[in-house]
Structure formats: C-alpha cells, structure tokens
PDB file of N, CA and C in Angstrom:
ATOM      1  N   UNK A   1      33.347  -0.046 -42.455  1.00  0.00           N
ATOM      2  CA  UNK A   1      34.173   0.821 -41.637  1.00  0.00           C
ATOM      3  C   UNK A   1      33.682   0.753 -40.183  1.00  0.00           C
ATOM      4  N   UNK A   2      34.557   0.327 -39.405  1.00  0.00           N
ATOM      5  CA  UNK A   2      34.466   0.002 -37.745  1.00  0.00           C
ATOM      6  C   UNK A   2      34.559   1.682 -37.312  1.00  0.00           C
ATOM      7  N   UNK A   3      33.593   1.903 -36.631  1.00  0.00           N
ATOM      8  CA  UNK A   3      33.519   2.902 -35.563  1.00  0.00           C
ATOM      9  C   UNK A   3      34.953   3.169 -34.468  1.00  0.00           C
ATOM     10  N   UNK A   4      35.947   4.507 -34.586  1.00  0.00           N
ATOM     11  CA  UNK A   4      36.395   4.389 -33.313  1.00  0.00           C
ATOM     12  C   UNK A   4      35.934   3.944 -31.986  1.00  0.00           C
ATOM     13  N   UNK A   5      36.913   3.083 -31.407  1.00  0.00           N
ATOM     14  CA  UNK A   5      36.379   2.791 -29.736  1.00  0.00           C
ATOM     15  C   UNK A   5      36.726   3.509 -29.094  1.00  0.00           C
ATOM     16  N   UNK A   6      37.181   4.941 -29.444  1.00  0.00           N
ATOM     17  CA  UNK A   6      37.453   6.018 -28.219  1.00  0.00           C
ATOM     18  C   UNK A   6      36.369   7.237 -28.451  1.00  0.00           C
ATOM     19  N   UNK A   7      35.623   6.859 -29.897  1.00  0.00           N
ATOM     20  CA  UNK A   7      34.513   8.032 -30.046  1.00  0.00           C
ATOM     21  C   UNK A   7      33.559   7.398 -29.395  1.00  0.00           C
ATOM     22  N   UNK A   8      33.324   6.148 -28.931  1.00  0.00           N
ATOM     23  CA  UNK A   8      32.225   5.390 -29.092  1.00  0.00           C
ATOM     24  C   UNK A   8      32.499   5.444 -28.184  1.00  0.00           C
ATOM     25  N   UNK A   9      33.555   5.023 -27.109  1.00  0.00           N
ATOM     26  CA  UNK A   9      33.806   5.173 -24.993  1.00  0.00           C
ATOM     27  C   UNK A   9      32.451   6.728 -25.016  1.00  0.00           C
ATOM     28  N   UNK A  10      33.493   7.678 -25.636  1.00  0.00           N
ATOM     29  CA  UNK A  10      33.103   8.855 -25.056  1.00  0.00           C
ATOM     30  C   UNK A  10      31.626   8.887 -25.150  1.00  0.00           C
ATOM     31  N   UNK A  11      30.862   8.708 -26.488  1.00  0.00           N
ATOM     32  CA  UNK A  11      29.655   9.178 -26.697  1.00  0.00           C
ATOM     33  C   UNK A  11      29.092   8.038 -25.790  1.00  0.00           C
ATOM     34  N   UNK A  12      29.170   6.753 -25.056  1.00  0.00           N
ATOM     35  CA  UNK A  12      28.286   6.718 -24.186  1.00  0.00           C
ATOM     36  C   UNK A  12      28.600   6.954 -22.784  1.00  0.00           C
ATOM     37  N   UNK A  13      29.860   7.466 -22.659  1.00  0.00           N
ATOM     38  CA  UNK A  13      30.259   8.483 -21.226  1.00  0.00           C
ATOM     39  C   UNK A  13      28.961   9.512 -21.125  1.00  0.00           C
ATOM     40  N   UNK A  14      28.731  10.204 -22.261  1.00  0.00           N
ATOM     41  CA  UNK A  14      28.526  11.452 -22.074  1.00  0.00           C
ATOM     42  C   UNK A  14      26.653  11.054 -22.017  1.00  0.00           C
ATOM     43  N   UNK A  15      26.138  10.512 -22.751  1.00  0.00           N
ATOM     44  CA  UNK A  15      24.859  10.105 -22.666  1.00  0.00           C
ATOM     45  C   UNK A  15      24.605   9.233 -21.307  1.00  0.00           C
ATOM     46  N   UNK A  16      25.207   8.519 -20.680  1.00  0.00           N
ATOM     47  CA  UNK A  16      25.003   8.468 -19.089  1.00  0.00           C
ATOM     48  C   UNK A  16      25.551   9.536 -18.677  1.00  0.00           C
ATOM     49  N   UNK A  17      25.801  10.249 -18.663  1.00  0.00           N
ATOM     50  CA  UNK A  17      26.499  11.516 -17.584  1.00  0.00           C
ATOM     51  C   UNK A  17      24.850  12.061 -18.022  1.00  0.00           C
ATOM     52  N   UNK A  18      24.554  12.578 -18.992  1.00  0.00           N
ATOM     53  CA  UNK A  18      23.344  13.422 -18.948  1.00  0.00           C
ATOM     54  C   UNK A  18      21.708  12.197 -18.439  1.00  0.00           C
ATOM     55  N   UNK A  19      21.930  10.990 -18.262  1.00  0.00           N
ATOM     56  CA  UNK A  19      20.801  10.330 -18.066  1.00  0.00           C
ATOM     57  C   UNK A  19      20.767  10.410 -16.606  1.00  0.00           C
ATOM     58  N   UNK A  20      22.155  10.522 -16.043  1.00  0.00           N
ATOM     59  CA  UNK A  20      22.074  10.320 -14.714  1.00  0.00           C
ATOM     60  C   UNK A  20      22.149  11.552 -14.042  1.00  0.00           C
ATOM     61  N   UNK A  21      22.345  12.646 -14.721  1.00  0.00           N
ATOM     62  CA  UNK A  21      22.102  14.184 -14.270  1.00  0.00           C
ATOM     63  C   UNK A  21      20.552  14.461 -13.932  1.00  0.00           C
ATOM     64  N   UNK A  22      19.273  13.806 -15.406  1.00  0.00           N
ATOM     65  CA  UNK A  22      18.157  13.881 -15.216  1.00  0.00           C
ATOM     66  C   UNK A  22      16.996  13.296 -13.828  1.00  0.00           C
ATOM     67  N   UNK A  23      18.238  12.433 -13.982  1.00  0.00           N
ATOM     68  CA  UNK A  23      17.094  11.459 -12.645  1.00  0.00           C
ATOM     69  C   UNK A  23      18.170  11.791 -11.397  1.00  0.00           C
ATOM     70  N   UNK A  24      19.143  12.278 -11.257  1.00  0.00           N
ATOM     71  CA  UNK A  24      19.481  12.759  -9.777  1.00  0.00           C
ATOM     72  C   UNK A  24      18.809  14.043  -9.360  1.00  0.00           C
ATOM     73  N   UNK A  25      18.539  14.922 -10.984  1.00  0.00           N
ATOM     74  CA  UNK A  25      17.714  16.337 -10.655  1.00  0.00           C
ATOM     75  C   UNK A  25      16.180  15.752  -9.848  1.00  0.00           C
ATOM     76  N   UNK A  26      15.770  14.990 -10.402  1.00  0.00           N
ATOM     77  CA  UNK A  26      14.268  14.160  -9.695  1.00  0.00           C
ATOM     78  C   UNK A  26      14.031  14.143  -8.399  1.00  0.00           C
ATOM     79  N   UNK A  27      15.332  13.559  -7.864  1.00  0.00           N
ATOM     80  CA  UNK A  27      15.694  12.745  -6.767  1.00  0.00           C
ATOM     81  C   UNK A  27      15.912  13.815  -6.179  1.00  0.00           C
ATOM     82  N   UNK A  28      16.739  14.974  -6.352  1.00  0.00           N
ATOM     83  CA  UNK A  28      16.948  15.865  -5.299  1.00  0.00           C
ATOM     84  C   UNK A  28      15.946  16.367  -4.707  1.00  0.00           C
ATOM     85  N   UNK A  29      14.717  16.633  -6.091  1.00  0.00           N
ATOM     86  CA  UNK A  29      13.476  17.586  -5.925  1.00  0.00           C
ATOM     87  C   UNK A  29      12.650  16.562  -5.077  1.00  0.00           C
ATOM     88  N   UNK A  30      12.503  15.732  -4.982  1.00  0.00           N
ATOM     89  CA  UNK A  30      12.072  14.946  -4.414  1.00  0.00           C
ATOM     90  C   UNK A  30      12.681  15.134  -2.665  1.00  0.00           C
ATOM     91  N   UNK A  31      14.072  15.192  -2.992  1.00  0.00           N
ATOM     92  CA  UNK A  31      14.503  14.701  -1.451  1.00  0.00           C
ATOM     93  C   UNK A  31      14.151  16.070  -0.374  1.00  0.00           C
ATOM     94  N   UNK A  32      14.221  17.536  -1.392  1.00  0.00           N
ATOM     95  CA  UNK A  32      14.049  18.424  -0.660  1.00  0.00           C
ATOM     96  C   UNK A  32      12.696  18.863  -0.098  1.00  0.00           C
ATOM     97  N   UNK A  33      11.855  18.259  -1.319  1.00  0.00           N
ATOM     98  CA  UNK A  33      10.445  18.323  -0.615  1.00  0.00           C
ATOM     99  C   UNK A  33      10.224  17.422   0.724  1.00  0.00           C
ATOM    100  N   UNK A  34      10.456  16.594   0.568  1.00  0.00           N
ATOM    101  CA  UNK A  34      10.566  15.794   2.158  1.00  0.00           C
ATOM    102  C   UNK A  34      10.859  16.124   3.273  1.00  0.00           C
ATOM    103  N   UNK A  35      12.031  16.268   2.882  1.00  0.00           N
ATOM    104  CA  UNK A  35      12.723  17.485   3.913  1.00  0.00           C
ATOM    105  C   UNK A  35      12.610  18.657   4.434  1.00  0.00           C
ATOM    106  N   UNK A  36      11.826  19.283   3.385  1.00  0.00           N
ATOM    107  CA  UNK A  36      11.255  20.599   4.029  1.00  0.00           C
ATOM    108  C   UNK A  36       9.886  20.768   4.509  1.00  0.00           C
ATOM    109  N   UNK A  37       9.306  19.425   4.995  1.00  0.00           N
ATOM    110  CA  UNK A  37       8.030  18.957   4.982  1.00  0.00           C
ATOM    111  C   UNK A  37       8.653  18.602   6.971  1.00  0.00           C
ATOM    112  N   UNK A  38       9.535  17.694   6.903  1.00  0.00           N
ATOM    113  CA  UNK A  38       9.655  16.946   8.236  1.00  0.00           C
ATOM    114  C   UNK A  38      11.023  18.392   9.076  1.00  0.00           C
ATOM    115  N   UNK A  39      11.411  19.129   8.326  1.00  0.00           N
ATOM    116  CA  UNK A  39      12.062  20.434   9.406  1.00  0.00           C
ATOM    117  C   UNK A  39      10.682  20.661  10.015  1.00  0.00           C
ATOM    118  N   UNK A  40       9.231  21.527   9.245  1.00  0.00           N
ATOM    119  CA  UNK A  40       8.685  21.797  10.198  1.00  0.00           C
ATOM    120  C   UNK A  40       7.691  20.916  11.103  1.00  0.00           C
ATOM    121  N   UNK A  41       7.724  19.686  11.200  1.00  0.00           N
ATOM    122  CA  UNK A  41       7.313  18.850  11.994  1.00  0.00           C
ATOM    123  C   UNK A  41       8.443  18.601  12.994  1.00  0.00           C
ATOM    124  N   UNK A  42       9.782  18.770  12.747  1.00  0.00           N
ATOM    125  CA  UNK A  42      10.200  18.867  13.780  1.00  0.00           C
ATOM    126  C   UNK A  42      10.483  19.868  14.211  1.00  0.00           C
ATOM    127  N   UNK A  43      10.432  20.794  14.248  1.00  0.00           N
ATOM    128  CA  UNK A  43      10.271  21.670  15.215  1.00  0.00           C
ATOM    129  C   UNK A  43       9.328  22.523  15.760  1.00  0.00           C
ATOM    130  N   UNK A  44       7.751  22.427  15.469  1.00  0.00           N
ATOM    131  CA  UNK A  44       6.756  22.637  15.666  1.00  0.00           C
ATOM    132  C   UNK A  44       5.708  21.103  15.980  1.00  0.00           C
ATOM    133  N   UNK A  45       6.120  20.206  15.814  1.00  0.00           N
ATOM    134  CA  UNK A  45       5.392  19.164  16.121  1.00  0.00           C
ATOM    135  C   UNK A  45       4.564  18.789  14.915  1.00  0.00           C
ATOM    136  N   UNK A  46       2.984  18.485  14.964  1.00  0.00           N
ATOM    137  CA  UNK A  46       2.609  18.074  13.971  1.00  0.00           C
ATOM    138  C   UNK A  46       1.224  18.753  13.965  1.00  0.00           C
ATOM    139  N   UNK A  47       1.355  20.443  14.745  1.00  0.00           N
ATOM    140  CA  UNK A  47       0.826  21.103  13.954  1.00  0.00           C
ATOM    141  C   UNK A  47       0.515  21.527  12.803  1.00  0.00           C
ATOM    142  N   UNK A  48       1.921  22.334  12.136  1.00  0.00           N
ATOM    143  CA  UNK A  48       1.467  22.877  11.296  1.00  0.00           C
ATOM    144  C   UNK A  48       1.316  21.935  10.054  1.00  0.00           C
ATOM    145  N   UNK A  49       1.663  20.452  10.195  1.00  0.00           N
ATOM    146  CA  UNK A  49       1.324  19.112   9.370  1.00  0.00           C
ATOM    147  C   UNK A  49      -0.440  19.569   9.359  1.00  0.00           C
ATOM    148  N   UNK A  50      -0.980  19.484  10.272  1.00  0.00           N
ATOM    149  CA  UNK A  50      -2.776  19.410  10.457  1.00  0.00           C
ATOM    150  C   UNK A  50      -3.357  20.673   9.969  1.00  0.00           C
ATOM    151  N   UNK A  51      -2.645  21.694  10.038  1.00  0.00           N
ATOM    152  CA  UNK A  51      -2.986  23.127   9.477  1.00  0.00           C
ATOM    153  C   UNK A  51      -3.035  23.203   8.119  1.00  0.00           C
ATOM    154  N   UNK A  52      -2.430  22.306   7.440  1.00  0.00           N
ATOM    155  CA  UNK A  52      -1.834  22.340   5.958  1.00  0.00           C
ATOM    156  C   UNK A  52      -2.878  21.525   5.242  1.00  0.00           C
ATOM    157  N   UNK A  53      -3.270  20.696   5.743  1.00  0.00           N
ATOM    158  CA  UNK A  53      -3.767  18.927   5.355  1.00  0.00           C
ATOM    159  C   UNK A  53      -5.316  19.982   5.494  1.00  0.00           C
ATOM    160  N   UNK A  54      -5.585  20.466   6.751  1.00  0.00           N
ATOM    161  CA  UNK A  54      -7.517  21.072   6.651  1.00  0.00           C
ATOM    162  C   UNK A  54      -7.632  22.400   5.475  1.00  0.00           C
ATOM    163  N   UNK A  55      -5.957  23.100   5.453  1.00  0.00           N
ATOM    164  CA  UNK A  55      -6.056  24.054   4.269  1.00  0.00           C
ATOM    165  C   UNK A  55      -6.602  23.650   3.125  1.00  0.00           C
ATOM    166  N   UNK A  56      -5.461  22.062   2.470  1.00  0.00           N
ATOM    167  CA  UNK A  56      -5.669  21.659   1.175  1.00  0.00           C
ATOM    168  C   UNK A  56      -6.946  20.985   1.195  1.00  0.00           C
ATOM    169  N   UNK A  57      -7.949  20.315   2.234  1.00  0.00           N
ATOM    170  CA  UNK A  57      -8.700  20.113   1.927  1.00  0.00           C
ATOM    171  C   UNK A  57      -9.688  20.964   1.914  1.00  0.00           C
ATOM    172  N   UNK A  58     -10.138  22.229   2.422  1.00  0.00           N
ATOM    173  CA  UNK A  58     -10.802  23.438   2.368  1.00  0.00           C
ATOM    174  C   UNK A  58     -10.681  23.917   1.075  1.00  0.00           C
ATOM    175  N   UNK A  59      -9.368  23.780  -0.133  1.00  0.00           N
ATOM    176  CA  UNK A  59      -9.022  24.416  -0.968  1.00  0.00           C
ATOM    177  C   UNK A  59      -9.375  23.987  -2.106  1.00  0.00           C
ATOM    178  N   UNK A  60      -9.771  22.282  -2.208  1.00  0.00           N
ATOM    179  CA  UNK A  60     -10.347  21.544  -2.982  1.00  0.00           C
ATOM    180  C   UNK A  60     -12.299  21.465  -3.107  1.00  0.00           C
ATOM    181  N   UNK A  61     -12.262  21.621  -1.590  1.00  0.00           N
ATOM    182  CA  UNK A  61     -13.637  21.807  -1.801  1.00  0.00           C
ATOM    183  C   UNK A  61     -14.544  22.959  -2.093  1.00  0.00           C
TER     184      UNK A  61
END
C-alpha cells in the first residue's frame, strides 16, 4: 500500500515549517543580541563597551 502524496506533501510541509521556525528562533536571538550590543556603542561610543568587558572580567576573577 503506497502512501498518499498529499499526506506525504503535507507532513513534510509541516516538519520544515517547524525546522525552520527552530533555527530562525536562533538567529533572531542571536541577531538581537548584536544589536543591542552595537545601539549602545553607538550612541555612547565605546565606553560603555570597556565598562562591561573590565566588569566581566572583575566578575570572573
């Protein structure tokens, strides 16, 4: 017995729809950390970059 080809379209529609939901969620988290890293370099310069960097290393040691 042959598998429908319209159950079989769908079920791998739907398993890329959720593979590519997982790794765009990544990508966003990713893109916003960046981004909310270089707003305050630009508009404070690259202070509060050097303020952050002597924190985390103060925080480790």
């Amino acid at each position: 017995m042959t598998p429908n080809p319209f159950l079989k379209y769908i079920i791998k529609e739907a398993v890329q729809a959720l593979e590519t939901r997982v790794d765009s969620g990544k990508k966003e988290k990713k893109r916003h950390a960046f981004r909310a890293e270089r707003i305050g370099v630009r508009w404070f310069g690259l202070l509060p970059l050097s303020f952050k960097m002597v924190w985390q290393k103060r925080k480790k040691s």
